[in-house]
PDB file of N, CA and C in Angstrom:
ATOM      1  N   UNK A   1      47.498  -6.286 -23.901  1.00  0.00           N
ATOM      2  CA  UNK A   1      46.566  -5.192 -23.986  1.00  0.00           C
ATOM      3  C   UNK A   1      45.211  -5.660 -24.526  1.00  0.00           C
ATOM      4  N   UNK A   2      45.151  -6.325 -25.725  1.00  0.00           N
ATOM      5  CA  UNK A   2      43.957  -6.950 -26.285  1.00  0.00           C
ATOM      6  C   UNK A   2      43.595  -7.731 -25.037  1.00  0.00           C
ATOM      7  N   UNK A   3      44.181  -8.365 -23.937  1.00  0.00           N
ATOM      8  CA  UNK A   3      43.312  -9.245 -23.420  1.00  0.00           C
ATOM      9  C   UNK A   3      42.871  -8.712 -22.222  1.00  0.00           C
ATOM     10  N   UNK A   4      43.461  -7.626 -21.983  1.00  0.00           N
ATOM     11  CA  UNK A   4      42.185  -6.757 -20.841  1.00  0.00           C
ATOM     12  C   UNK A   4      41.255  -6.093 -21.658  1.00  0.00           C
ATOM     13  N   UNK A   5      41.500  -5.301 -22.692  1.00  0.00           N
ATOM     14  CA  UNK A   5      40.515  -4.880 -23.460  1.00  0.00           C
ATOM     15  C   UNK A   5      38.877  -5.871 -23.619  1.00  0.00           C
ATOM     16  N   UNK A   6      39.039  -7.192 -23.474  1.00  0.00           N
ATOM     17  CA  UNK A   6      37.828  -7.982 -23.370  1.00  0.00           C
ATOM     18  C   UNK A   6      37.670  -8.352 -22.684  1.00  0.00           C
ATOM     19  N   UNK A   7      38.883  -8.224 -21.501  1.00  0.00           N
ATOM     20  CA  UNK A   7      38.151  -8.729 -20.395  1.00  0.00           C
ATOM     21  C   UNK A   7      37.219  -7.456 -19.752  1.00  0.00           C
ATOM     22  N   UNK A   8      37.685  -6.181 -19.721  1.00  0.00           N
ATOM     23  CA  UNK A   8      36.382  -4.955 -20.064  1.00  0.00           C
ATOM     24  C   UNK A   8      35.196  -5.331 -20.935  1.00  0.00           C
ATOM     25  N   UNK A   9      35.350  -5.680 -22.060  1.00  0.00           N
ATOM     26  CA  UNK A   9      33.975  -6.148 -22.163  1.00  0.00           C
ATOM     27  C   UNK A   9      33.166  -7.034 -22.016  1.00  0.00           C
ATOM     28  N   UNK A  10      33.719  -8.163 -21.812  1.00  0.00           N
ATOM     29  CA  UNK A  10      33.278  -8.743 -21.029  1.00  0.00           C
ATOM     30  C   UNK A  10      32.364  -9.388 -19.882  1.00  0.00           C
ATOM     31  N   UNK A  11      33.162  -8.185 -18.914  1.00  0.00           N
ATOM     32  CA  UNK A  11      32.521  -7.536 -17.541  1.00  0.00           C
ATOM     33  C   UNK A  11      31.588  -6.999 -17.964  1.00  0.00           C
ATOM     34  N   UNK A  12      31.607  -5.922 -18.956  1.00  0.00           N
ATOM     35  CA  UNK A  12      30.376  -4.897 -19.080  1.00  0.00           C
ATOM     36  C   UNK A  12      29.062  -5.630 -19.403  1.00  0.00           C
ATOM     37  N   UNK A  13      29.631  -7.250 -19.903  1.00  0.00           N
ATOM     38  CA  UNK A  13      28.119  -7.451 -20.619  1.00  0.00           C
ATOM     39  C   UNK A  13      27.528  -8.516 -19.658  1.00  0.00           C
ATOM     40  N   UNK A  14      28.634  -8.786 -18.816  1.00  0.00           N
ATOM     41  CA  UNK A  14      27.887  -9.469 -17.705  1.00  0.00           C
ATOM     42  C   UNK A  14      27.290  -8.635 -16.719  1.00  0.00           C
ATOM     43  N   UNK A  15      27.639  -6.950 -16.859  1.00  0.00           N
ATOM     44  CA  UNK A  15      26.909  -6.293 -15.846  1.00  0.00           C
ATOM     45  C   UNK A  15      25.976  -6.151 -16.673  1.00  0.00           C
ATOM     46  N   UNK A  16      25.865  -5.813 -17.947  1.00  0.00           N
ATOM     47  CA  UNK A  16      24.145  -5.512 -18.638  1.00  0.00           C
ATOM     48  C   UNK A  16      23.682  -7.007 -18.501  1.00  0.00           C
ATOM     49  N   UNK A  17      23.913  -8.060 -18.363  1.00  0.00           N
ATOM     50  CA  UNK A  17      22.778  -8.580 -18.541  1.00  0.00           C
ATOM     51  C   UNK A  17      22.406  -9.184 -17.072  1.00  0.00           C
ATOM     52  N   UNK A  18      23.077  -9.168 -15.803  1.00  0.00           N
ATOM     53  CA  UNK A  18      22.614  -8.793 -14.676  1.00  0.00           C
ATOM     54  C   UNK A  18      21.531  -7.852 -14.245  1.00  0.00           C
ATOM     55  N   UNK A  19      22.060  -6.610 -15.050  1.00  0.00           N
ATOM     56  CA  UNK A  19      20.874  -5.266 -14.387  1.00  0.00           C
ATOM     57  C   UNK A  19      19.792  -6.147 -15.371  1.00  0.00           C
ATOM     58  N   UNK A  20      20.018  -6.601 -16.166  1.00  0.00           N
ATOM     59  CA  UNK A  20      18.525  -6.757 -17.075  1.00  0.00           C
ATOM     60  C   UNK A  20      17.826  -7.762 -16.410  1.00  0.00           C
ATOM     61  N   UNK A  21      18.556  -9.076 -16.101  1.00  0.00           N
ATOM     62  CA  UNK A  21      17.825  -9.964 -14.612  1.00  0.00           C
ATOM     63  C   UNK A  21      17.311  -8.982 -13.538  1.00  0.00           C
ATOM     64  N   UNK A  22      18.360  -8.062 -13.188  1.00  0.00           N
ATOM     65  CA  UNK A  22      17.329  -7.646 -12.030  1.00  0.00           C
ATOM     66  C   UNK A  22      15.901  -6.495 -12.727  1.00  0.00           C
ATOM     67  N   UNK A  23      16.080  -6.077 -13.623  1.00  0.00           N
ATOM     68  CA  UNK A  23      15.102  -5.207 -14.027  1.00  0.00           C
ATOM     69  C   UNK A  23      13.749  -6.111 -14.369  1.00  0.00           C
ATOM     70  N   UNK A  24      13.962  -7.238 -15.410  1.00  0.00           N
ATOM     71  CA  UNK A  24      13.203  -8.233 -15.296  1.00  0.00           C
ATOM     72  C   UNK A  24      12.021  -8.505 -14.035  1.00  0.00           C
ATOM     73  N   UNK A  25      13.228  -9.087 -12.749  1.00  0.00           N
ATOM     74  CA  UNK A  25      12.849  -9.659 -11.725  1.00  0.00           C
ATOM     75  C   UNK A  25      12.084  -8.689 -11.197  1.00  0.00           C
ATOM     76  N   UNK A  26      12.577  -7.389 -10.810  1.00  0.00           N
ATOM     77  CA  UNK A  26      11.473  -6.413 -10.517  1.00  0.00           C
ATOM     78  C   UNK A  26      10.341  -6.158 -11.050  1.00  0.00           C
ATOM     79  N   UNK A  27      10.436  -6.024 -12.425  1.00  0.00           N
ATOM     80  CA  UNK A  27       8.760  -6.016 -12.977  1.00  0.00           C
ATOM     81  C   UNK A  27       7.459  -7.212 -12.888  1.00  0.00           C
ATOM     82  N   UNK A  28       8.432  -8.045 -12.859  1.00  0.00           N
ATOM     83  CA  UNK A  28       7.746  -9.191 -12.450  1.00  0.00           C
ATOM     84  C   UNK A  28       6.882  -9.339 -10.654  1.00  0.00           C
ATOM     85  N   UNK A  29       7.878  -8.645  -9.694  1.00  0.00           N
ATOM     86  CA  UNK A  29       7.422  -8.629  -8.574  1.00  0.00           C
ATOM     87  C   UNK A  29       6.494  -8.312  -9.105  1.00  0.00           C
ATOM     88  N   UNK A  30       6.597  -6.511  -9.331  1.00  0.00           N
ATOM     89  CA  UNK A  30       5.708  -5.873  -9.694  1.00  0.00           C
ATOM     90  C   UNK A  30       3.941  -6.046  -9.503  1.00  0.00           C
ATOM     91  N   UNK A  31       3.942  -7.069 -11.403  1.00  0.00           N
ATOM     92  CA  UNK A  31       2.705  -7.455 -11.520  1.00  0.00           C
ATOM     93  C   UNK A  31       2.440  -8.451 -11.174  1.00  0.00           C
ATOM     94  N   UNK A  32       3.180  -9.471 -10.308  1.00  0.00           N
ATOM     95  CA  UNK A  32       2.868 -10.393  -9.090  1.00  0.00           C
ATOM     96  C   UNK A  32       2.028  -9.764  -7.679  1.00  0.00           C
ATOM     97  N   UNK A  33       2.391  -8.103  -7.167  1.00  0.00           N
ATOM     98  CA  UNK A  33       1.903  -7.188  -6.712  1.00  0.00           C
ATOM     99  C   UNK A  33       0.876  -7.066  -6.938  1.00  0.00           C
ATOM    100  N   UNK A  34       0.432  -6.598  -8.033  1.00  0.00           N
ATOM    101  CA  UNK A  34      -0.741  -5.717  -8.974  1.00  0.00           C
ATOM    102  C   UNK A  34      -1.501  -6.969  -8.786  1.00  0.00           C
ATOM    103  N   UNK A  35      -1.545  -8.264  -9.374  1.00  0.00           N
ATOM    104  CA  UNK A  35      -2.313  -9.343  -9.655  1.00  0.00           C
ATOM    105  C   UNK A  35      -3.038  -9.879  -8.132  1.00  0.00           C
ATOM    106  N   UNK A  36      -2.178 -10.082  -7.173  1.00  0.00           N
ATOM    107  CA  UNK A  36      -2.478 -10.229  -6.118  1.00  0.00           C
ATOM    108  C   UNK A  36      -3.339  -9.138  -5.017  1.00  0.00           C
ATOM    109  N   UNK A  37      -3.417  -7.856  -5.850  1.00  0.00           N
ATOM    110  CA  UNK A  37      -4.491  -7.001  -4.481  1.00  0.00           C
ATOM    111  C   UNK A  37      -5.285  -7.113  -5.583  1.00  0.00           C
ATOM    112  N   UNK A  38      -5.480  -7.294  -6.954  1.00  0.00           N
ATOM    113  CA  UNK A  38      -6.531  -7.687  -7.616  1.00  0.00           C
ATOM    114  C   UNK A  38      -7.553  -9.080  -7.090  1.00  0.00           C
ATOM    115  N   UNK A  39      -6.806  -9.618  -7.040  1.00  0.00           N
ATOM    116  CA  UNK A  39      -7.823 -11.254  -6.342  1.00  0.00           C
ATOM    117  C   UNK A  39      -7.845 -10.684  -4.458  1.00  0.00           C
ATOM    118  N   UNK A  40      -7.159 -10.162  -3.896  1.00  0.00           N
ATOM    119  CA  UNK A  40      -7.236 -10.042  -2.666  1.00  0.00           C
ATOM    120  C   UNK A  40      -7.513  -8.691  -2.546  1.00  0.00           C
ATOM    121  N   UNK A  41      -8.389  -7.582  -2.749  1.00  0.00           N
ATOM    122  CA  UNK A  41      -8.469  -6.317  -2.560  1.00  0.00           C
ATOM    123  C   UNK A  41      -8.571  -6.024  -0.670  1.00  0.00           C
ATOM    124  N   UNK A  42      -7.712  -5.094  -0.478  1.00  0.00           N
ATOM    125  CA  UNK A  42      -7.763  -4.940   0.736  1.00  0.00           C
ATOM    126  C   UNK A  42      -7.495  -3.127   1.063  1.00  0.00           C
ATOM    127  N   UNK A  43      -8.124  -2.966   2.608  1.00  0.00           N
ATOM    128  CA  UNK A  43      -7.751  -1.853   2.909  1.00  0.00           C
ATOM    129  C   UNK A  43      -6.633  -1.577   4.203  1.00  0.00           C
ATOM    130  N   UNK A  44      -5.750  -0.578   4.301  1.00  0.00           N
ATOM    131  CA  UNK A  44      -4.967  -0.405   5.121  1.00  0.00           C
ATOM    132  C   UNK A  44      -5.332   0.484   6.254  1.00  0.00           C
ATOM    133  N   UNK A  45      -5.356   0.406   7.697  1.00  0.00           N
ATOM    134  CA  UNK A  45      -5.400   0.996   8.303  1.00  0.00           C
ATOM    135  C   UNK A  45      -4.274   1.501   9.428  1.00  0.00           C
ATOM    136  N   UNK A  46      -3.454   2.789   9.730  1.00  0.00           N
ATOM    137  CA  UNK A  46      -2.503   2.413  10.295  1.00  0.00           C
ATOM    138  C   UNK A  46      -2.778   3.597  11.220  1.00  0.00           C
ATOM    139  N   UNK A  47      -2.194   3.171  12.772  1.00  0.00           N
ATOM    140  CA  UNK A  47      -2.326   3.500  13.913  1.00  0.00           C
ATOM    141  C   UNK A  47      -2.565   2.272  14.729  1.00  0.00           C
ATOM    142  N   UNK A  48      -3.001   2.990  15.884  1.00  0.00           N
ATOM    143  CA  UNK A  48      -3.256   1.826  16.779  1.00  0.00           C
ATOM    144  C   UNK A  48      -4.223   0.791  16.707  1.00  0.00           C
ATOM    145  N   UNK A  49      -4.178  -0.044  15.654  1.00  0.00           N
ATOM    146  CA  UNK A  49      -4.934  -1.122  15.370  1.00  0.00           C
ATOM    147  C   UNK A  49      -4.662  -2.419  15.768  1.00  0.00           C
ATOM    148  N   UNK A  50      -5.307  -3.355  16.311  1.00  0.00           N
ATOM    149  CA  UNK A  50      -5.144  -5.156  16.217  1.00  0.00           C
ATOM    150  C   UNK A  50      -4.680  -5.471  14.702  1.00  0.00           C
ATOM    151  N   UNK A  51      -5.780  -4.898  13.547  1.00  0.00           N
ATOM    152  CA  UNK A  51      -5.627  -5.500  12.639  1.00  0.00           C
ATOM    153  C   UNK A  51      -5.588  -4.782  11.174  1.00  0.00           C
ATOM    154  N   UNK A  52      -3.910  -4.329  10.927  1.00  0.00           N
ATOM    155  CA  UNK A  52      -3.908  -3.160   9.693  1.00  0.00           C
ATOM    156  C   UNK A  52      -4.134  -3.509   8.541  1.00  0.00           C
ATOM    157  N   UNK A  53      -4.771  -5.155   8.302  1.00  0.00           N
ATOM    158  CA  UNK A  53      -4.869  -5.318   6.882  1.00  0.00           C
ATOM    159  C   UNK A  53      -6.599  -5.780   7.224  1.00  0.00           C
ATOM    160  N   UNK A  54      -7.701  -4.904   6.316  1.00  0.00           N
ATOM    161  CA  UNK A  54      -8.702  -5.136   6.285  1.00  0.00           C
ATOM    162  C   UNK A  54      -9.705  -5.479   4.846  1.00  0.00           C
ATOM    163  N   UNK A  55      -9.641  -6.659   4.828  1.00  0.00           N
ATOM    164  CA  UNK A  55     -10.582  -7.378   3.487  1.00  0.00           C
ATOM    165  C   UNK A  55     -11.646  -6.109   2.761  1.00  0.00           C
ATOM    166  N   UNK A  56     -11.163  -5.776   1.775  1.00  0.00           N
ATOM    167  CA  UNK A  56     -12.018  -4.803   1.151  1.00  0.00           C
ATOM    168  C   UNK A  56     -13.096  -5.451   0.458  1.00  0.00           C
ATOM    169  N   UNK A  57     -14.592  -5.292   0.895  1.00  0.00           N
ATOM    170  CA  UNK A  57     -15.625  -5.767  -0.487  1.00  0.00           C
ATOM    171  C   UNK A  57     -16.751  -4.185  -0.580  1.00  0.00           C
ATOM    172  N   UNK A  58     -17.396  -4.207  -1.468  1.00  0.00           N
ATOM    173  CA  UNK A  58     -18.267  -3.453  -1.984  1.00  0.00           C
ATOM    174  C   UNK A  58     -19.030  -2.842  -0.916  1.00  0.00           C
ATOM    175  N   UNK A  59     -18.874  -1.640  -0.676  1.00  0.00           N
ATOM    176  CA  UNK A  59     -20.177  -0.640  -0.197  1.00  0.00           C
ATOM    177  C   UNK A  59     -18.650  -0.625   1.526  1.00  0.00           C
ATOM    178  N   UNK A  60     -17.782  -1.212   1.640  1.00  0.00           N
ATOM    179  CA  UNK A  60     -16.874  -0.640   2.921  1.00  0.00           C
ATOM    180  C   UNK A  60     -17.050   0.412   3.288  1.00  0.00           C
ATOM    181  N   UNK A  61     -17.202   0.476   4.208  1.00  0.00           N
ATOM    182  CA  UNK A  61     -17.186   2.303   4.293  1.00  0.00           C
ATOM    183  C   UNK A  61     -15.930   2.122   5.807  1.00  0.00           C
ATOM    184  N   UNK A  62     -15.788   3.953   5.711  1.00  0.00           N
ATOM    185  CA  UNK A  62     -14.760   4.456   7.129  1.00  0.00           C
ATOM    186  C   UNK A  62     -14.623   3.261   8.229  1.00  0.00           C
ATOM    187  N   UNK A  63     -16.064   3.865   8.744  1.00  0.00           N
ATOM    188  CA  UNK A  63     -16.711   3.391   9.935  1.00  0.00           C
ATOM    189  C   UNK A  63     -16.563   1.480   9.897  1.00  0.00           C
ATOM    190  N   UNK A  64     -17.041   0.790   9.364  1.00  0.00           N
ATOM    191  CA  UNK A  64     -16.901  -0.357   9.349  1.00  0.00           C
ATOM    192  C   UNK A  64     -15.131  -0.921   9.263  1.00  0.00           C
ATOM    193  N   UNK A  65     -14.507  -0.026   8.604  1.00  0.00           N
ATOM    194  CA  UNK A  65     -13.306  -0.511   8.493  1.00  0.00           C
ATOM    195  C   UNK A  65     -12.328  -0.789   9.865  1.00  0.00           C
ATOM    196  N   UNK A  66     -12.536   0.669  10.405  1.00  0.00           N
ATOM    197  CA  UNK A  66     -11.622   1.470  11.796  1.00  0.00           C
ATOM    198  C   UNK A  66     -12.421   0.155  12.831  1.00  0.00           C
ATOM    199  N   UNK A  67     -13.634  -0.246  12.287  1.00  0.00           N
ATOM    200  CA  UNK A  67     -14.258  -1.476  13.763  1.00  0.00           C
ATOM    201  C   UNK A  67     -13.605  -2.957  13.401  1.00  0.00           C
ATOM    202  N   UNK A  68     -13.554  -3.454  12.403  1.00  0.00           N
ATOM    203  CA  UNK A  68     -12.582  -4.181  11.822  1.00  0.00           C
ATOM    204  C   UNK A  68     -11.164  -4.516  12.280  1.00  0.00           C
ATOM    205  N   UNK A  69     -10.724  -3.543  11.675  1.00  0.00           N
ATOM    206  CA  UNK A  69      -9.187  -3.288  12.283  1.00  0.00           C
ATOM    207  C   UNK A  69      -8.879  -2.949  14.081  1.00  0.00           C
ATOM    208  N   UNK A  70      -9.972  -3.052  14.476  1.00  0.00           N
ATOM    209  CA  UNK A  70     -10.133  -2.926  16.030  1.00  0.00           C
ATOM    210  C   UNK A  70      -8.913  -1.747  16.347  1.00  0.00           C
ATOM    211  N   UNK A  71      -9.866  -0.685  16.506  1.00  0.00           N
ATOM    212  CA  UNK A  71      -9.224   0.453  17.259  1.00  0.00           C
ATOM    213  C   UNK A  71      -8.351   0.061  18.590  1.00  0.00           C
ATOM    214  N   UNK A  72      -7.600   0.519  19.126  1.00  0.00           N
ATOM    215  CA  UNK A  72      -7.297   0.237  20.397  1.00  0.00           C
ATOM    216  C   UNK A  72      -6.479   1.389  21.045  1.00  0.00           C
ATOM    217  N   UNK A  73      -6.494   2.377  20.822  1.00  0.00           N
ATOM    218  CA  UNK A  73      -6.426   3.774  21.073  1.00  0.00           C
ATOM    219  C   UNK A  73      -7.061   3.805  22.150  1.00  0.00           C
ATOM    220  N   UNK A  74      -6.207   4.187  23.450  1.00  0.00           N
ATOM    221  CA  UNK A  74      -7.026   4.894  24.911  1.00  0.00           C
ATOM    222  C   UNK A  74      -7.715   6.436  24.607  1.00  0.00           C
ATOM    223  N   UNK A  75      -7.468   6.617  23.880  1.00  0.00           N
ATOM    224  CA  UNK A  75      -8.783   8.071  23.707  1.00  0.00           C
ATOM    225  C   UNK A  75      -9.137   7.345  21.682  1.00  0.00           C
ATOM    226  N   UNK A  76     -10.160   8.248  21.210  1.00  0.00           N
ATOM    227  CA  UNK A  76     -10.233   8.239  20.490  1.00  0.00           C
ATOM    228  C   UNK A  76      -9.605   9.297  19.188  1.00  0.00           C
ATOM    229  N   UNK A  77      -9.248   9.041  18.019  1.00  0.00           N
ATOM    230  CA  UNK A  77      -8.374   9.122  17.093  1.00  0.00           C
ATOM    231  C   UNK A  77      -9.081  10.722  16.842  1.00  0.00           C
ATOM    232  N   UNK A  78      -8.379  11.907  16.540  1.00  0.00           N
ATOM    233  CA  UNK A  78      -8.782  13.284  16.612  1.00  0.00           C
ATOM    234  C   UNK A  78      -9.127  13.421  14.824  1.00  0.00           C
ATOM    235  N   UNK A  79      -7.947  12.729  14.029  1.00  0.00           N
ATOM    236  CA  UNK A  79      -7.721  12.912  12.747  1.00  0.00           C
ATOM    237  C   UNK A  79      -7.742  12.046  12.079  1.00  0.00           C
ATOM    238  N   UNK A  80      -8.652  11.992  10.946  1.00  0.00           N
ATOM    239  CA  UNK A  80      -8.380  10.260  10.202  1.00  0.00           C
ATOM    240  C   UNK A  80      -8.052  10.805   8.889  1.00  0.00           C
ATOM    241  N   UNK A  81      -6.711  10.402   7.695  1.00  0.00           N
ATOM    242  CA  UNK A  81      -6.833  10.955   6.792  1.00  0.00           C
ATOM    243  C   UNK A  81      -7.078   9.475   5.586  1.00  0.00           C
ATOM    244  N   UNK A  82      -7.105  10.167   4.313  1.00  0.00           N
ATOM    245  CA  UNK A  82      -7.272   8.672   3.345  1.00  0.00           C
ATOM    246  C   UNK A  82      -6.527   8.856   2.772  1.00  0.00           C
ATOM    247  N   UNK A  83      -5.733   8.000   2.173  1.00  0.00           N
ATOM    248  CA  UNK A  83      -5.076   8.193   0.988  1.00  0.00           C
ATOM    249  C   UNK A  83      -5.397   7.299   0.386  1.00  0.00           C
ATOM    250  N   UNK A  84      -5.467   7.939  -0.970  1.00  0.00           N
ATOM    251  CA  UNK A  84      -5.916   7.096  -2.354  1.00  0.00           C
ATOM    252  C   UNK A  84      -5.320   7.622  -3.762  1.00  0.00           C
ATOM    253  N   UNK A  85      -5.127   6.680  -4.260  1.00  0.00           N
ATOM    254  CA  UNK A  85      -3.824   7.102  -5.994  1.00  0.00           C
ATOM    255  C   UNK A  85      -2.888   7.917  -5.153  1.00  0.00           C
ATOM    256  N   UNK A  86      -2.319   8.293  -4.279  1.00  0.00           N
ATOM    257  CA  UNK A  86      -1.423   9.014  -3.962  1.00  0.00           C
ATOM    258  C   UNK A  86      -1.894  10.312  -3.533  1.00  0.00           C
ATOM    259  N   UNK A  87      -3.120  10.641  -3.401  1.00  0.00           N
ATOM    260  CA  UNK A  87      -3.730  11.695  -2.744  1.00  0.00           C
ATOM    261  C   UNK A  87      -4.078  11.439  -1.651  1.00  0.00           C
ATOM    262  N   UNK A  88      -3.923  12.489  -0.816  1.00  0.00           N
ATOM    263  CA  UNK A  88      -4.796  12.456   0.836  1.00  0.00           C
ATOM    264  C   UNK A  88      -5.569  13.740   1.250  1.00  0.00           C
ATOM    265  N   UNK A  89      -7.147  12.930   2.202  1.00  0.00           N
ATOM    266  CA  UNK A  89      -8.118  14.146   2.494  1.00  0.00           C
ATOM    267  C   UNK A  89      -8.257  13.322   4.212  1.00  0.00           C
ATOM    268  N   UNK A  90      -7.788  14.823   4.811  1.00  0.00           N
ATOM    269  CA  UNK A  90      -7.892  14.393   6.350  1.00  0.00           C
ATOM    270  C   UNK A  90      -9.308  15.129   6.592  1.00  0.00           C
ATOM    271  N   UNK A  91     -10.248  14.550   7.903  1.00  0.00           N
ATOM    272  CA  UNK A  91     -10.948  14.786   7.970  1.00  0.00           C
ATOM    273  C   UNK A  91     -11.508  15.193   9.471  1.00  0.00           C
ATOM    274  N   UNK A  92     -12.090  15.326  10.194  1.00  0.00           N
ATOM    275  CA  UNK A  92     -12.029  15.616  11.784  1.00  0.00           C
ATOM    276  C   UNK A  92     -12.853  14.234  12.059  1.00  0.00           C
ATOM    277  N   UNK A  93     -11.848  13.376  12.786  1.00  0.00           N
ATOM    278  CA  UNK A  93     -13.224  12.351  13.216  1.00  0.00           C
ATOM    279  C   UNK A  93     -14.123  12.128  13.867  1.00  0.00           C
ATOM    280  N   UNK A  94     -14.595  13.272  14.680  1.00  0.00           N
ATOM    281  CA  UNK A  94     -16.172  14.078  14.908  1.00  0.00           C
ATOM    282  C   UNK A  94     -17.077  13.998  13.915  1.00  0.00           C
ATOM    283  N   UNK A  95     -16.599  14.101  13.095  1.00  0.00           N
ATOM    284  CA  UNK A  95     -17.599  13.678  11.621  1.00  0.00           C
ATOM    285  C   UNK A  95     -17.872  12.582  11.103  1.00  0.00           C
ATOM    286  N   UNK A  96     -17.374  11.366  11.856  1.00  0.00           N
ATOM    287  CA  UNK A  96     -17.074   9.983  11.537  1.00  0.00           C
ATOM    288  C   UNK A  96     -18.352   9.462  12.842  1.00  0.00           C
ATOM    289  N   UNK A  97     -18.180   9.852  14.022  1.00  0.00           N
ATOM    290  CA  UNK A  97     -18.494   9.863  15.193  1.00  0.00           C
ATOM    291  C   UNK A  97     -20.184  10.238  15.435  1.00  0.00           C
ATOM    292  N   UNK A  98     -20.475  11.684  14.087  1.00  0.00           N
ATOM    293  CA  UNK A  98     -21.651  11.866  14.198  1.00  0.00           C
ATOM    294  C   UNK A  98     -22.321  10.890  13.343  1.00  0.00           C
ATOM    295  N   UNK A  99     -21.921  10.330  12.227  1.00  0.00           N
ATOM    296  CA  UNK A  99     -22.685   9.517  11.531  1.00  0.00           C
ATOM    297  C   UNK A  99     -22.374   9.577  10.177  1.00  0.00           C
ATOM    298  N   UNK A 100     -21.445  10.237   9.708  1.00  0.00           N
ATOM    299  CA  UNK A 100     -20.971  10.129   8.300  1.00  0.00           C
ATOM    300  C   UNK A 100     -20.816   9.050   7.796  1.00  0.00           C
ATOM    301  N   UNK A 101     -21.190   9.218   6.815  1.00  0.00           N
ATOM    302  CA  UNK A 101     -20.754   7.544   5.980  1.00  0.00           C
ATOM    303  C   UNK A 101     -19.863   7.606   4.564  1.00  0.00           C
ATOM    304  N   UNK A 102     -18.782   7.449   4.386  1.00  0.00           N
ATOM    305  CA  UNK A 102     -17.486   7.677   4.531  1.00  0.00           C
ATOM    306  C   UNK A 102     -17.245   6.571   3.240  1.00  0.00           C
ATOM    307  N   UNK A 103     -17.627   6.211   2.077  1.00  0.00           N
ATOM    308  CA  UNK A 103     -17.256   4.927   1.139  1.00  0.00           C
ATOM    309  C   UNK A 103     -15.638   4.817   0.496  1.00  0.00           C
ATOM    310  N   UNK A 104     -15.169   3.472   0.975  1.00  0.00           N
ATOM    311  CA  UNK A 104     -14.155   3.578   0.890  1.00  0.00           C
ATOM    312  C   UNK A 104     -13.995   2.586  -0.413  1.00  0.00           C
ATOM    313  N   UNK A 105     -12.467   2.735  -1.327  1.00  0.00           N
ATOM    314  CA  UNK A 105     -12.042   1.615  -2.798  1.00  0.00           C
ATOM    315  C   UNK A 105     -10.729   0.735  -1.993  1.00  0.00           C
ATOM    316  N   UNK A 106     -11.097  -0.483  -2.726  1.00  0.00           N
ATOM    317  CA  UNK A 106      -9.739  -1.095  -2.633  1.00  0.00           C
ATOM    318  C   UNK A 106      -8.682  -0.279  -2.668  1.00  0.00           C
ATOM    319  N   UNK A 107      -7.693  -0.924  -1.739  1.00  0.00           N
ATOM    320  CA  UNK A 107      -6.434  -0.008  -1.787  1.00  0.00           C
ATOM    321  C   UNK A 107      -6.114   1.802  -0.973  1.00  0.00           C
ATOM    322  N   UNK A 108      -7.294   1.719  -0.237  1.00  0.00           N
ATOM    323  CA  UNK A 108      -6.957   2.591   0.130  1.00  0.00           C
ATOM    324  C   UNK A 108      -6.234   2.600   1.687  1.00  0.00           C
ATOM    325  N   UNK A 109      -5.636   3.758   1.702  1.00  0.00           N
ATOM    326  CA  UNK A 109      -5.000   3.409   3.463  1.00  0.00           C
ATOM    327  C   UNK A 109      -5.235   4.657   3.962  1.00  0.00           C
ATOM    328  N   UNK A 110      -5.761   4.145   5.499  1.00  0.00           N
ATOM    329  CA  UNK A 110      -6.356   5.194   6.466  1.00  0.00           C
ATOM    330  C   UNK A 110      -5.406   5.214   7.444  1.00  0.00           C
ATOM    331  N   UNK A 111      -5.132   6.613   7.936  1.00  0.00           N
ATOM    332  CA  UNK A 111      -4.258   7.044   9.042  1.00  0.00           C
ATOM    333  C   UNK A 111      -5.188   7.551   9.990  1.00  0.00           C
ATOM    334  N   UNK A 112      -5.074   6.811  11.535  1.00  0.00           N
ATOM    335  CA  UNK A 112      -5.814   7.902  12.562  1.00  0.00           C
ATOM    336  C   UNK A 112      -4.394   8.568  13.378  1.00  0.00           C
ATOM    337  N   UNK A 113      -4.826   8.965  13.761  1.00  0.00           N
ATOM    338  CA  UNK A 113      -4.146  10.035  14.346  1.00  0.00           C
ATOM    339  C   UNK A 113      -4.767  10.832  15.459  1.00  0.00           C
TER     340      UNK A 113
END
């Protein structure tokens, strides 16, 4: 009896200190994540693009991005929305089309539609 009793604990402490490797290992991705769109800031564009990862620098805007990422949509995109921190503002892209200028932050990702 005593010697299953430790072999239960045993186990248990090889499962805590497993989850704690993997909890570890995850945070670590993590700010391996974080550190890396810090030196590489980029923007996302998704739809029918050539190219959904687009080099973010200062003053990006909409318009420069969607030409970037080379549209390739047989009509043009009706809806473009942004998301940013976890918020999104869709917009009519008639308004993109007339001349809006549209400033975009690292990290953000654009949907046409």
């Amino acid at each position: 009896m005593a010697i299953l009793i430790l072999a239960l604990v045993a186990s248990g402490c090889a499962d805590n200190a497993r989850q704690q490797r993997q909890q570890q290992a995850a945070y670590l991705a993590g700010q391996n994540a974080a550190l890396q769109a810090q030196q590489n800031p980029s923007v996302i564009v998704a739809g029918s693009v050539q190219n959904s990862t687009v080099p973010w620098v200062q003053g990006l805007t909409l318009a420069q991005a969607i030409a970037t990422a080379n549209y390739l949509g047989q009509t043009p995109p009706k809806t473009i929305t942004i998301i940013r921190n976890g918020e999104s503002a869709s917009l009519d892209a008639k308004i993109l089309f007339q001349g809006a200028v549209v400033p975009l932050e690292a990290g953000d990702v654009i949907e046409l539609q």
